[in-house]
C-alpha atoms as a PDB file:
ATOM      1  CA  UNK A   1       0.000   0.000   0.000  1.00  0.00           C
ATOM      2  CA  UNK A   2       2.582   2.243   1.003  1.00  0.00           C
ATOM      3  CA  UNK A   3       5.044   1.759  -2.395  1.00  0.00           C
ATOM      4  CA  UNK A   4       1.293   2.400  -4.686  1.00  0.00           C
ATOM      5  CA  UNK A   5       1.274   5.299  -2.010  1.00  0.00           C
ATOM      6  CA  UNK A   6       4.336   6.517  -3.095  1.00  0.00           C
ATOM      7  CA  UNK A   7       4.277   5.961  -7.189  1.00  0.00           C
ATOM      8  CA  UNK A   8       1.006   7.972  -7.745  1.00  0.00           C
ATOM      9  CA  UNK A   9       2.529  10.700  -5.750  1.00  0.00           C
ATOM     10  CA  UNK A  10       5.748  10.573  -8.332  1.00  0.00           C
ATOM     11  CA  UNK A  11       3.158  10.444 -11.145  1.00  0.00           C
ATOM     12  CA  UNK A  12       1.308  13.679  -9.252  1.00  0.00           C
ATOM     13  CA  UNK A  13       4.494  15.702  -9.038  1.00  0.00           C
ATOM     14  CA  UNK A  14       5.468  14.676 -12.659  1.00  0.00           C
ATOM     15  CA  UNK A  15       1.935  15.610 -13.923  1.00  0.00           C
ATOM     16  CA  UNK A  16       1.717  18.596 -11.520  1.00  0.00           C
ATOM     17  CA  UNK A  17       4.793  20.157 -13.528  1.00  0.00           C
ATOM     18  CA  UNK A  18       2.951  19.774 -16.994  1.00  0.00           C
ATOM     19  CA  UNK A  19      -0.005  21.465 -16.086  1.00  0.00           C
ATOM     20  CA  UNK A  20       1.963  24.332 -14.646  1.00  0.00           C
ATOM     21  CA  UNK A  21       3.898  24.904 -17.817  1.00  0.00           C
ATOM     22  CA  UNK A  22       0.306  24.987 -19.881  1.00  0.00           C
ATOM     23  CA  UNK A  23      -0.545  27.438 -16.903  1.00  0.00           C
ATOM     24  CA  UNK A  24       2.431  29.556 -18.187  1.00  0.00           C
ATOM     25  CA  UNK A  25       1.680  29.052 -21.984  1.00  0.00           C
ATOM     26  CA  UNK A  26      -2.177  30.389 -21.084  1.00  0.00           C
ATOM     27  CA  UNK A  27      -1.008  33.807 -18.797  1.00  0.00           C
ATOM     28  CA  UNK A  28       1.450  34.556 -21.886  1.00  0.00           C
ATOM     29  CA  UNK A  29      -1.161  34.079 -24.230  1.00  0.00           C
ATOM     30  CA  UNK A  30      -3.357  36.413 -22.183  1.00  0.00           C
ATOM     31  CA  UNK A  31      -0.857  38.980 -21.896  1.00  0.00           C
ATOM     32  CA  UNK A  32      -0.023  38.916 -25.449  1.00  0.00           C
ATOM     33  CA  UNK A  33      -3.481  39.070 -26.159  1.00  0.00           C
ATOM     34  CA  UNK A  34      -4.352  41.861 -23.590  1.00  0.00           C
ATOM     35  CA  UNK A  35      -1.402  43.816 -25.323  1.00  0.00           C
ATOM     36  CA  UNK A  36      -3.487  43.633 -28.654  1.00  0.00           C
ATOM     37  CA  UNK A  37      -6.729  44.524 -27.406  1.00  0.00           C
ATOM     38  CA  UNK A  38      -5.136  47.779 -25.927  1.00  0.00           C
ATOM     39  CA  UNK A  39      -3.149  48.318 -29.148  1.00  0.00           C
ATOM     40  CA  UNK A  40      -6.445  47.763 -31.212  1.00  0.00           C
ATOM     41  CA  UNK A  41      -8.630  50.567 -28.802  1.00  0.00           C
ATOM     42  CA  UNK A  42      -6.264  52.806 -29.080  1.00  0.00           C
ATOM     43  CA  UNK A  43      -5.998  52.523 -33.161  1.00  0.00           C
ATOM     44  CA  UNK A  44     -10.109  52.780 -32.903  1.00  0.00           C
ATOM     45  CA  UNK A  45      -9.932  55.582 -30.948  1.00  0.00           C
ATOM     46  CA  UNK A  46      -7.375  56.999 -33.265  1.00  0.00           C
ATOM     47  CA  UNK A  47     -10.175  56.239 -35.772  1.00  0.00           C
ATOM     48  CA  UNK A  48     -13.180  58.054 -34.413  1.00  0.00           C
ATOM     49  CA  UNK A  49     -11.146  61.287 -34.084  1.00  0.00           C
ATOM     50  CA  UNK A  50      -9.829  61.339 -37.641  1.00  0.00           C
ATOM     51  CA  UNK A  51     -14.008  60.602 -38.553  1.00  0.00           C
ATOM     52  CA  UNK A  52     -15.216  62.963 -36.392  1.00  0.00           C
ATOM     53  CA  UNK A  53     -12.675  65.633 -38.110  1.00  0.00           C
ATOM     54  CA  UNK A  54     -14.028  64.755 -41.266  1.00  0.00           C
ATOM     55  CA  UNK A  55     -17.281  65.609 -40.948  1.00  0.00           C
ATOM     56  CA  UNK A  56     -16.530  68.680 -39.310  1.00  0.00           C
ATOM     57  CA  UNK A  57     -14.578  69.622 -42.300  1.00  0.00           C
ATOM     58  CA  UNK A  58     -17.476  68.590 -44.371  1.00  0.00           C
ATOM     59  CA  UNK A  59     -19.689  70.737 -42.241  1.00  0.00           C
ATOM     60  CA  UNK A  60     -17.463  73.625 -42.515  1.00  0.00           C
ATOM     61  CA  UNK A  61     -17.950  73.347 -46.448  1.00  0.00           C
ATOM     62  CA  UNK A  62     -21.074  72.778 -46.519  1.00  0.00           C
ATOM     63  CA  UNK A  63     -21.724  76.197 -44.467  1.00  0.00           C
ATOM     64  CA  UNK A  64     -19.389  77.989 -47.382  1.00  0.00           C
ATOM     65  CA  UNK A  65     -21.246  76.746 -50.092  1.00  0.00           C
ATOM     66  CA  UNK A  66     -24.407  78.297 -48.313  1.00  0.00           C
ATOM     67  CA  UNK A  67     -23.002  81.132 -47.822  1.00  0.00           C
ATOM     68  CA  UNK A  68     -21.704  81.880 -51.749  1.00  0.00           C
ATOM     69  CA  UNK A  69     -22.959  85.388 -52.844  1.00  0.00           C
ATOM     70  CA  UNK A  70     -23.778  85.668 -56.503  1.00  0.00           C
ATOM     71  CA  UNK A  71     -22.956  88.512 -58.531  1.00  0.00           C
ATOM     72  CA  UNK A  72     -24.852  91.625 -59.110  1.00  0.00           C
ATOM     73  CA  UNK A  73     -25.614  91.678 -63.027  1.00  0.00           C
ATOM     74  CA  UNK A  74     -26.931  94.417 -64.331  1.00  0.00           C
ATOM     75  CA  UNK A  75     -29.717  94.435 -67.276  1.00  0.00           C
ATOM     76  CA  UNK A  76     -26.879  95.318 -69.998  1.00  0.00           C
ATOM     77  CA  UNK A  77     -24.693  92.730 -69.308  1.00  0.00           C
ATOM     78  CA  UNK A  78     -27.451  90.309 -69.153  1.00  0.00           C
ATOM     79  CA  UNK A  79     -28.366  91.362 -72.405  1.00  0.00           C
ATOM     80  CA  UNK A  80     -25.126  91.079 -73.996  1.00  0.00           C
ATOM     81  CA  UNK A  81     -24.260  87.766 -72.602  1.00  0.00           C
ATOM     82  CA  UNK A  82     -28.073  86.129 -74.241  1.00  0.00           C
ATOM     83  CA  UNK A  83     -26.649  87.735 -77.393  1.00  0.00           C
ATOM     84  CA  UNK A  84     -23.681  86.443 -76.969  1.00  0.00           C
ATOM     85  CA  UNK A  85     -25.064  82.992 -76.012  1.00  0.00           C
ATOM     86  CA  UNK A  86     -27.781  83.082 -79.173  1.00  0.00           C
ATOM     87  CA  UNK A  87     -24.771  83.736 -81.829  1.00  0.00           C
ATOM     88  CA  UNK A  88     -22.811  80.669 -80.735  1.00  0.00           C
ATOM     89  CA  UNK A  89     -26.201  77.996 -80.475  1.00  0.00           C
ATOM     90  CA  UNK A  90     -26.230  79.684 -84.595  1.00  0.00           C
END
């Protein structure tokens, strides 16, 4: 009883050390993966800010376009730009 005793607590220790090396693998492969997830907010965030300055460009030029004046034409030049216009349709 004693000598079973002892060989499954060889085959414990021996089994014990396996686990704790696929204990190690798994915390690296957290950490590595924790590393990403930090790397990928940060690009995200990154992301949002370079969309958000777009559409306040887009705003912006939108606001300019609405706020184009026209020209002031007088009658006469009016007049000779139809004439204008009429001898080139000819």
């Amino acid at each position: 009883m004693g000598l079973l005793a002892g060989l499954a607590g060889i085959v414990a220790l021996f089994a014990g050390s396996k686990s704790k090396q696929k204990v190690k693998e798994i915390k690296k492969d957290i950490k590595v993966s924790k590393k990403k997830v930090k790397k990928l907010k940060s690009d995200n965030k990154a992301i949002k800010e370079t969309q958000k300055n777009h559409k306040k460009a887009m705003n912006d030029i939108k606001k300019e376009k609405q706020k184009k004046v026209t020209h002031d034409v007088s009658a006469d030049e009016a007049a000779s730009f139809l004439k204008r216009y009429t001898k080139k349709k000819k």
